[in-house]
Protein backbone atom coordinates (compact mmCIF):
# COMPACT_ATOMS: atom_id res chain seq x y z
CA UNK A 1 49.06 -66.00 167.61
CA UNK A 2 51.84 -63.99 169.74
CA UNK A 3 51.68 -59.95 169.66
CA UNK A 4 54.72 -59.52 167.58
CA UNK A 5 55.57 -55.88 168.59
CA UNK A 6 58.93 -54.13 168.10
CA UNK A 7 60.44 -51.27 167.44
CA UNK A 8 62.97 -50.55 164.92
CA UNK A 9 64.88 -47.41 164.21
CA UNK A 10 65.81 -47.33 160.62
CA UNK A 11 68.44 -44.25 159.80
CA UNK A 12 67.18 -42.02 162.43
CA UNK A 13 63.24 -43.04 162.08
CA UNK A 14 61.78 -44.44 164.81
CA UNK A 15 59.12 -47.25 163.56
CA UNK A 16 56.77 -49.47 165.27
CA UNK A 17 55.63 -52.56 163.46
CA UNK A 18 53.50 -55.49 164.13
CA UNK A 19 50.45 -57.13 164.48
CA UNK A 20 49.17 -54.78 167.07
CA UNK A 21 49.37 -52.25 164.39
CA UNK A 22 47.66 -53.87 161.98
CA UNK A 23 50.97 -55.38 160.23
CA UNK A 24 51.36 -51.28 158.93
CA UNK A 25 54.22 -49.24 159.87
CA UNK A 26 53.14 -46.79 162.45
CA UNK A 27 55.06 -42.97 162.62
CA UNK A 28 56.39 -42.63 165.88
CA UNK A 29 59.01 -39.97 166.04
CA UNK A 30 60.96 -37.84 163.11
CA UNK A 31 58.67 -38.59 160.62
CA UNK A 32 60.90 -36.59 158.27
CA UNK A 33 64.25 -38.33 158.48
CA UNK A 34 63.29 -40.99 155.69
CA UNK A 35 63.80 -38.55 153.13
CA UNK A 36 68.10 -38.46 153.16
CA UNK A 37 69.08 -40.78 150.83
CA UNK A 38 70.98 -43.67 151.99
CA UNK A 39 74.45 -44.62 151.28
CA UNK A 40 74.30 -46.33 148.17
CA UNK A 41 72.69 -42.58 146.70
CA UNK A 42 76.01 -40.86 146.35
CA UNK A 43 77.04 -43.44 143.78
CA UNK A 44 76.58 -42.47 139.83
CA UNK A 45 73.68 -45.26 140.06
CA UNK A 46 72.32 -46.40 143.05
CA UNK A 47 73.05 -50.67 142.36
CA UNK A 48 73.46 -50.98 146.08
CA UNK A 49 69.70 -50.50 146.46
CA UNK A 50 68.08 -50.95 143.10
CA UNK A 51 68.92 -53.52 139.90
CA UNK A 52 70.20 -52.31 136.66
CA UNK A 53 67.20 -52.78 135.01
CA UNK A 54 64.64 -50.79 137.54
CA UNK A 55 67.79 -47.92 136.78
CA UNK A 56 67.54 -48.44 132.56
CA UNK A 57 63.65 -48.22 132.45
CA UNK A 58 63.92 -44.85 134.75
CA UNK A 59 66.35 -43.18 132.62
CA UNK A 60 63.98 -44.37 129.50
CA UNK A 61 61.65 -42.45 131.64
CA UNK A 62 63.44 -39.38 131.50
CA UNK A 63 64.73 -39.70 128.04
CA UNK A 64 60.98 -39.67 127.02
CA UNK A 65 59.65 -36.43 129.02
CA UNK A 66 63.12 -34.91 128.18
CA UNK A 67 62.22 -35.39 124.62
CA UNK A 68 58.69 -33.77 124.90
CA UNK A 69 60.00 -31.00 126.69
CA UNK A 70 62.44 -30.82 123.84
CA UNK A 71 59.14 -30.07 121.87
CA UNK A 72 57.53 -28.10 123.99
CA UNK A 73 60.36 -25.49 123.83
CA UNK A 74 60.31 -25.86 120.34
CA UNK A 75 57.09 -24.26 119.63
CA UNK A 76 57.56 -21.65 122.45
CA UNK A 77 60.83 -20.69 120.19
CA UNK A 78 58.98 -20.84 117.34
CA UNK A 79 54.61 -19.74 118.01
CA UNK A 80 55.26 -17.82 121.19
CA UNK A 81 52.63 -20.83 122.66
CA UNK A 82 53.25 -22.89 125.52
CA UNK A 83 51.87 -26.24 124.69
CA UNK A 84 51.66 -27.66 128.37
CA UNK A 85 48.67 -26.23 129.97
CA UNK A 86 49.05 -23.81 132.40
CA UNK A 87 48.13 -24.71 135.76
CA UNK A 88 50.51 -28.31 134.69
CA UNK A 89 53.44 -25.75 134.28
CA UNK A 90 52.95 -24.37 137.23
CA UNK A 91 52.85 -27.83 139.06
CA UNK A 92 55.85 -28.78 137.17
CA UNK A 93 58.01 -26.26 138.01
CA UNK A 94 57.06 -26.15 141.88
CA UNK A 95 57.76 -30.38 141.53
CA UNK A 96 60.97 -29.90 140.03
CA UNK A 97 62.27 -27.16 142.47
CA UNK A 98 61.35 -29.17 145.58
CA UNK A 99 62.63 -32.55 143.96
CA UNK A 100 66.29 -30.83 143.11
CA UNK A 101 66.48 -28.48 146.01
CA UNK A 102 64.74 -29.79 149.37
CA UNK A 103 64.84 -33.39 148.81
CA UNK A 104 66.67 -36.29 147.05
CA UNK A 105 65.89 -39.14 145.04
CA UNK A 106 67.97 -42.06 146.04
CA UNK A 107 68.51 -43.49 142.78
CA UNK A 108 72.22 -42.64 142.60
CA UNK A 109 73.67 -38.90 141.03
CA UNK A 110 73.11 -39.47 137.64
CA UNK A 111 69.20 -39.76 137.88
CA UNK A 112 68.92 -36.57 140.30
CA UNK A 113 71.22 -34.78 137.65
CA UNK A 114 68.31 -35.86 135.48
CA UNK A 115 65.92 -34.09 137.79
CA UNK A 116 68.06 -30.88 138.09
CA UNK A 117 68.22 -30.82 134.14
CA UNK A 118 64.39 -30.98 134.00
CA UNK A 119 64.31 -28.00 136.47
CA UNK A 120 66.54 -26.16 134.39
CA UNK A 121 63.65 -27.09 131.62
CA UNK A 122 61.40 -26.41 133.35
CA UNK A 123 62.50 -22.80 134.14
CA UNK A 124 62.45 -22.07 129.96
CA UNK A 125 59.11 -23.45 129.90
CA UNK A 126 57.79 -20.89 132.85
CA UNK A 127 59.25 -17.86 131.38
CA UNK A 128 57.50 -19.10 127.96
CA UNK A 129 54.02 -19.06 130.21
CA UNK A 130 54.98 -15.62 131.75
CA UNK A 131 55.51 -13.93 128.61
CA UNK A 132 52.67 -16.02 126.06
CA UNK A 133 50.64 -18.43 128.67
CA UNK A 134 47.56 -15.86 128.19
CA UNK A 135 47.40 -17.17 124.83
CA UNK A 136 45.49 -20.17 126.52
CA UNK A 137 43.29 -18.09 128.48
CA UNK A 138 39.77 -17.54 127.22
CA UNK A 139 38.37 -15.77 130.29
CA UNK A 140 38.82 -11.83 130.55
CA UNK A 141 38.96 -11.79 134.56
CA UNK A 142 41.50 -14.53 135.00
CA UNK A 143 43.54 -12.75 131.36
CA UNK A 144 43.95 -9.87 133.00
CA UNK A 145 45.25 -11.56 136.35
CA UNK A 146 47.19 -13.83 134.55
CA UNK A 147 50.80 -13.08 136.07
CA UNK A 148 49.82 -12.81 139.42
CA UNK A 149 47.95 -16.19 139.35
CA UNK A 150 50.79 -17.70 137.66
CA UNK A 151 52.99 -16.66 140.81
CA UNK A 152 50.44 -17.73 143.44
CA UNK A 153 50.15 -21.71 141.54
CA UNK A 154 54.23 -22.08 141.77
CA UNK A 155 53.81 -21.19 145.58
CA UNK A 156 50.81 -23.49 145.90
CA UNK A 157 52.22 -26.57 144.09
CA UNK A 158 55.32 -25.88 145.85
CA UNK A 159 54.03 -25.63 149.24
CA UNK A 160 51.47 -28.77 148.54
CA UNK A 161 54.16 -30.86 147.15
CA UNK A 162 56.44 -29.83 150.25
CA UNK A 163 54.72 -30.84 152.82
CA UNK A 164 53.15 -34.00 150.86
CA UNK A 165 56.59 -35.00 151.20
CA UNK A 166 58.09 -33.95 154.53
CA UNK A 167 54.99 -35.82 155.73
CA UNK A 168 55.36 -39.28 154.80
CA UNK A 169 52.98 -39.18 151.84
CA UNK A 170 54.88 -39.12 148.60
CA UNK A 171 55.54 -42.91 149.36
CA UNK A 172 57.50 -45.13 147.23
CA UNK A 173 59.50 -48.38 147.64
CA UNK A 174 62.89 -49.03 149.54
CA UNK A 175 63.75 -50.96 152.64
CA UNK A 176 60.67 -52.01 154.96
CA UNK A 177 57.95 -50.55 151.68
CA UNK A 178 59.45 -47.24 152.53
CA UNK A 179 61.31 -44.90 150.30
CA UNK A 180 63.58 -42.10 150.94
CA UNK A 181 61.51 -40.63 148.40
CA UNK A 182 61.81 -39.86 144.28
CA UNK A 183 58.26 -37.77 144.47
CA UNK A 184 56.14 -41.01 142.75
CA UNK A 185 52.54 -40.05 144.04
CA UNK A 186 53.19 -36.59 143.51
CA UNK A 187 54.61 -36.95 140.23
CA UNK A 188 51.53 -38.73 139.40
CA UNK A 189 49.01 -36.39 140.73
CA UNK A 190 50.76 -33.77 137.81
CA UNK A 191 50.52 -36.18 135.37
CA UNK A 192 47.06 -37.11 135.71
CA UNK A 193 46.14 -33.51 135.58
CA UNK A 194 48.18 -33.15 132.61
CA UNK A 195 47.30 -35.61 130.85
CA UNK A 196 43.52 -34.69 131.14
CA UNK A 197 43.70 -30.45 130.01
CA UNK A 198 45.53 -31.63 127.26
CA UNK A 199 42.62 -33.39 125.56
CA UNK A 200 40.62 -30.47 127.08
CA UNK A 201 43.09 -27.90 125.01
CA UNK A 202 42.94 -29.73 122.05
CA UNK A 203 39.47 -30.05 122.14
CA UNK A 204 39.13 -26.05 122.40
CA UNK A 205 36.96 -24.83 119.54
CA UNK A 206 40.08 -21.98 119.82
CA UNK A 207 42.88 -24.37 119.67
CA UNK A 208 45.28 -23.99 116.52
CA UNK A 209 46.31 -27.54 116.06
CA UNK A 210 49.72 -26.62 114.98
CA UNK A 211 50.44 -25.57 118.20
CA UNK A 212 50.40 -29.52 119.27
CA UNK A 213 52.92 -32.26 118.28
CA UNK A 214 53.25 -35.58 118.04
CA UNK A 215 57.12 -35.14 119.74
CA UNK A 216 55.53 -34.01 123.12
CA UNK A 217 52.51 -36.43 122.88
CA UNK A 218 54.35 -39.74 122.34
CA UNK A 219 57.13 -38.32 124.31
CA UNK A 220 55.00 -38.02 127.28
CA UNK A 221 53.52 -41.47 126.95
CA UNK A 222 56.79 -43.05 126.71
CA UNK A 223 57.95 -41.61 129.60
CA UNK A 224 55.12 -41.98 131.84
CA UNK A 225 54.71 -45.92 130.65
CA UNK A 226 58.31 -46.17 131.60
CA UNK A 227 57.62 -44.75 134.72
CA UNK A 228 54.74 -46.82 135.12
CA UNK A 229 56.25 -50.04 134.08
CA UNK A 230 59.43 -48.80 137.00
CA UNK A 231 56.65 -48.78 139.71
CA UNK A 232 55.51 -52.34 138.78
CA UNK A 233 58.89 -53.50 138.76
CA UNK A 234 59.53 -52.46 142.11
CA UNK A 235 56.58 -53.02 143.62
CA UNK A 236 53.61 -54.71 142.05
CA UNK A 237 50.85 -54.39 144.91
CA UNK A 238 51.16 -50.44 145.25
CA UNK A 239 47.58 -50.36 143.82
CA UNK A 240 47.73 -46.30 144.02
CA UNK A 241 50.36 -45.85 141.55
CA UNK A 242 49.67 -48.79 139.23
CA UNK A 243 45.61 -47.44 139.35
CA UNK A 244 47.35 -43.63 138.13
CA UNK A 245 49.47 -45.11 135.65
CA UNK A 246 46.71 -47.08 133.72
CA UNK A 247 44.50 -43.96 133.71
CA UNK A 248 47.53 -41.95 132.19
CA UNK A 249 48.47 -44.34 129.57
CA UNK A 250 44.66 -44.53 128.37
CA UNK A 251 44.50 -40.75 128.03
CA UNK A 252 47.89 -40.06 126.73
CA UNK A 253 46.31 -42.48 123.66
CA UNK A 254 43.55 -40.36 123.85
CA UNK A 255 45.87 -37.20 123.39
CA UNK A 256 47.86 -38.73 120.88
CA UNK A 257 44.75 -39.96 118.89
CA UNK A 258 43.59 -36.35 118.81
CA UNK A 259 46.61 -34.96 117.29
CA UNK A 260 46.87 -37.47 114.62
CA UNK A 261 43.44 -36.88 114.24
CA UNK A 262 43.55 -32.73 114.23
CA UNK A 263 47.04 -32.66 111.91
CA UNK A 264 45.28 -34.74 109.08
CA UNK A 265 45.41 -32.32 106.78
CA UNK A 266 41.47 -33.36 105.66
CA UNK A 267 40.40 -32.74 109.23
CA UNK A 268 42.88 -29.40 109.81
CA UNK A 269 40.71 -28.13 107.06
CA UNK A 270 37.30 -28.54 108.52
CA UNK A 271 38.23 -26.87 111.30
CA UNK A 272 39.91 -24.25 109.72
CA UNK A 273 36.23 -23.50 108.22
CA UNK A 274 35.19 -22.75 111.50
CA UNK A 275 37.45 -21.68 113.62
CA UNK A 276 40.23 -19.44 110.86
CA UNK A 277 43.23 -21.60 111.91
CA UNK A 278 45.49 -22.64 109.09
CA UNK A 279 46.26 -26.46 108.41
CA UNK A 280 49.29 -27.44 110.56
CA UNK A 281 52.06 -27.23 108.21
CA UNK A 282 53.96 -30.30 107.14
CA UNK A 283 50.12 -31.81 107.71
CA UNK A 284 49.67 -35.49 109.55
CA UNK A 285 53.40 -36.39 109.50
CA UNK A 286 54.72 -33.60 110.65
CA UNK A 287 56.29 -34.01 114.00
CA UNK A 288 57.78 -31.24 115.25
């Protein structure tokens, strides 16, 4: 078989493909440049590049985390508690600053508005950690820290997330298997981590149940299933992200499983015996 080398320069990115290289796109030069979105970005929604439907199941996507955050500033408002865990606000936060303000999703200027308004979210929910986020803390060192820890996690996430990107890692889907990015992986890598310290937070023998609701825990697995389901739309064999969003689903279940299970008013009760917490009003159908 012939050595089917060439190169290819695809909006300013220099690309060498072939079997020589393993059939794998190799970085040669600017390995930044796939990041600006491509023309059919500045429209409302981006049909030059993507199908109506892949567009509909990511805007369910956002409609579901928009509702959960919905929640979650809910109960700030109302118990001074941040129901996200900490260290997953933090990541949040830094992921929504450097998906609104150093790079764009090409999905057209509706869905990127959709990104700014979770930023803007986002920015509610942080100055509900600064001022109650201690609540979750059970250790005295990192307590008395807590601010300044809070400040150095944005800057990490951020800086992680950053160059995650800028480098070529954050992959996604687009012309060639490459995307001018919409921060999949490292949306993922938050989620996973969410998704996991909020069964852990539950689970706390210190956790008021009340605190969690059934608004931010189906509202999270819709909109990560959505998300999910947008990845295997648009590209089936991306065994990363399909792998992530499998794991997610099964412990968003898990999450949502333990608040049904800690807002039965039967079960609120036992563990008000032990641990002085009141049953969570409105009791096992309450979902705010």
């Amino acid at each position: 078989m012939p050595d089917l080398n060439a190169t290819i320069e695809l909006s300013g990115m220099m690309l060498q493909v072939g079997q020589a290289a393993g059939q794998h796109i190799v970085w040669t030069a600017d390995t930044t440049s796939w990041i600006a979105p491509g023309p059919g970005a500045a429209m409302w929604f981006n049909t030059k590049d993507y199908t109506w439907p892949l567009l509909i199941v990511f805007m369910a996507s956002a409609v579901g985390w928009l509702i959960a955050y919905g929640s979650v500033v809910h109960i700030i408002v109302r118990d001074k508690f941040v129901q996200i865990p900490a260290i997953a606000v933090m990541g949040n936060l830094a992921w929504e600053f450097v998906w609104s303000f150093c790079f764009k999703n090409p999905l057209g200027v509706v869905p990127r508005l959709g990104y700014d308004l979770w930023f803007l979210v986002d920015v509610f929910i942080f100055i509900g950690l600064w001022r109650y986020g201690v609540k979750q803390i059970s250790t005295p060192l990192i307590a008395r820290h807590f601010r300044a820890i809070t400040v150095f996690g944005v800057l990490a996430w951020g800086f992680g997330i950053y160059f995650l990107v800028s480098l070529g890692y954050d992959l996604g889907y687009g012309a060639m298997g490459i995307d001018r990015g919409y921060g999949a992986l490292s949306g993922y890598i938050l989620n996973l981590m969410m998704s996991t310290l909020f069964i852990t937070q539950i689970l706390k023998p210190t956790s008021d149940p009340k605190h969690f609701t059934l608004l931010v825990a189906y509202g999270k697995m819709f909109g990560t299933a959505f998300a999910t389901l947008f990845n295997i739309m648009a590209q089936l064999d991306n065994t990363l992200l399909l792998a992530a969003g499998i794991v997610v689903f099964i412990l968003d279940w898990v999450f949502i499983a333990l608040v049904h299970h800690f807002r039965n008013p039967a079960n609120a009760a036992k563990r008000a015996d032990t641990t002085g917490f009141t049953v969570a009003s409105g009791g096992f159908l309450d979902w705010r």
